[in-house]
Protein backbone atom coordinates (compact mmCIF):
# COMPACT_ATOMS: atom_id res chain seq x y z
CA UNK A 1 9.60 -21.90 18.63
CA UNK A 2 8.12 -21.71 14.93
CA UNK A 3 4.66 -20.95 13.79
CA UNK A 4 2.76 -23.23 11.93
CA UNK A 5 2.08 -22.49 7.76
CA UNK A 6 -1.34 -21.84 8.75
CA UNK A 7 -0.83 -19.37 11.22
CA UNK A 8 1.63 -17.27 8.98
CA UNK A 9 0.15 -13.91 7.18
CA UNK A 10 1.10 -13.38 3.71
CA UNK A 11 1.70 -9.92 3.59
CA UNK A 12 4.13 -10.53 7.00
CA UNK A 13 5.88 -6.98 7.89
CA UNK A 14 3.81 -4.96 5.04
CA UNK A 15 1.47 -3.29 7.76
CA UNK A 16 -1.23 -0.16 6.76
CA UNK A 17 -0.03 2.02 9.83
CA UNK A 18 -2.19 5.18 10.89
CA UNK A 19 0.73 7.34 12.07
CA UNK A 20 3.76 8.69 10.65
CA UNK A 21 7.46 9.32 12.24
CA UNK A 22 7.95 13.29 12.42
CA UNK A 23 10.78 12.66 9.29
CA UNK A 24 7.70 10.69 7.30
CA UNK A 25 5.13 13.50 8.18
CA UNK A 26 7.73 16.42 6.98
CA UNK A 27 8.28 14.28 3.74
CA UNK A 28 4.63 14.29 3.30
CA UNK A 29 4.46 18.51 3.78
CA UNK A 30 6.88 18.79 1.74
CA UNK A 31 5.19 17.27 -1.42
CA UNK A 32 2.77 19.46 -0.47
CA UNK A 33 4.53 22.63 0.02
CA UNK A 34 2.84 23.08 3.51
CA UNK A 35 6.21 23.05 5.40
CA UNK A 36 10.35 24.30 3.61
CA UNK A 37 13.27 24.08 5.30
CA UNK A 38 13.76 26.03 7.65
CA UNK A 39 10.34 26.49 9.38
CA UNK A 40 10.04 24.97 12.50
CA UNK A 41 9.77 21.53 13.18
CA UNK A 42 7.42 21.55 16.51
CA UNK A 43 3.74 22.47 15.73
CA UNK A 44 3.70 21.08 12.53
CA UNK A 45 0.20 19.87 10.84
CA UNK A 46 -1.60 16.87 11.01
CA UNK A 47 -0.79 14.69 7.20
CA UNK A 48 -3.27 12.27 6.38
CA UNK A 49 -2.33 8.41 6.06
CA UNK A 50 -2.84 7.32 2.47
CA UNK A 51 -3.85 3.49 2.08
CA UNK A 52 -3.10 1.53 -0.87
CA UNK A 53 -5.08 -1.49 -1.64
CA UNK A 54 -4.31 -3.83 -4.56
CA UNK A 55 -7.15 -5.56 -6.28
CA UNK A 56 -7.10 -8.71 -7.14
CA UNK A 57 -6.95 -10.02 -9.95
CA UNK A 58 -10.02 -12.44 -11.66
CA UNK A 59 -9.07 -15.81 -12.37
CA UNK A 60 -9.75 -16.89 -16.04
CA UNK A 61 -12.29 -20.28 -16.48
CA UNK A 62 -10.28 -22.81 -18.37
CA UNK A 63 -13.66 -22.62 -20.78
CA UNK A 64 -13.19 -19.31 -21.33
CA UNK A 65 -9.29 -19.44 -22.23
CA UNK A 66 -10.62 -22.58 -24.91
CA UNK A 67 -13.32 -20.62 -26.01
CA UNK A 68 -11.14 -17.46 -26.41
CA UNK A 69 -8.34 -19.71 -28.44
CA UNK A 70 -11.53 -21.27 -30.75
CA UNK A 71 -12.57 -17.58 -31.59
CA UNK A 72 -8.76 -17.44 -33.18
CA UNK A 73 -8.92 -19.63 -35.84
């Protein structure tokens, strides 16, 4: 069975998740230089999620562009 355009996300897979894998989370200490190799792996500290949002960008007014490319001359 398919799903209709209109039901279909745009971003699709690309999800903001609020937990990390243990491998993600050690990554993450490591950038920090909260955990080294070595130390062990049970116990280790809560890492804090870090959301990206991308503006959008503003539309230019066909007006604007024409008034922009009268300015020019």
């Amino acid at each position: 069975m398919t799903l209709d355009k209109s039901l279909k996300v745009s971003g699709g897979a690309i999800k903001v998740r609020n937990v990390l894998t243990r491998v993600e989370r050690l990554r993450r200490l490591q950038e920090l230089d909260k955990w080294k190799e070595g130390d062990p792996v049970l116990g280790i500290p809560k890492t804090r999620v870090i959301k990206v949002s991308l503006k959008k960008k503003k539309k230019v007014k066909k007006e604007d562009a024409a008034e922009g490319k009268g300015k020019k001359k």
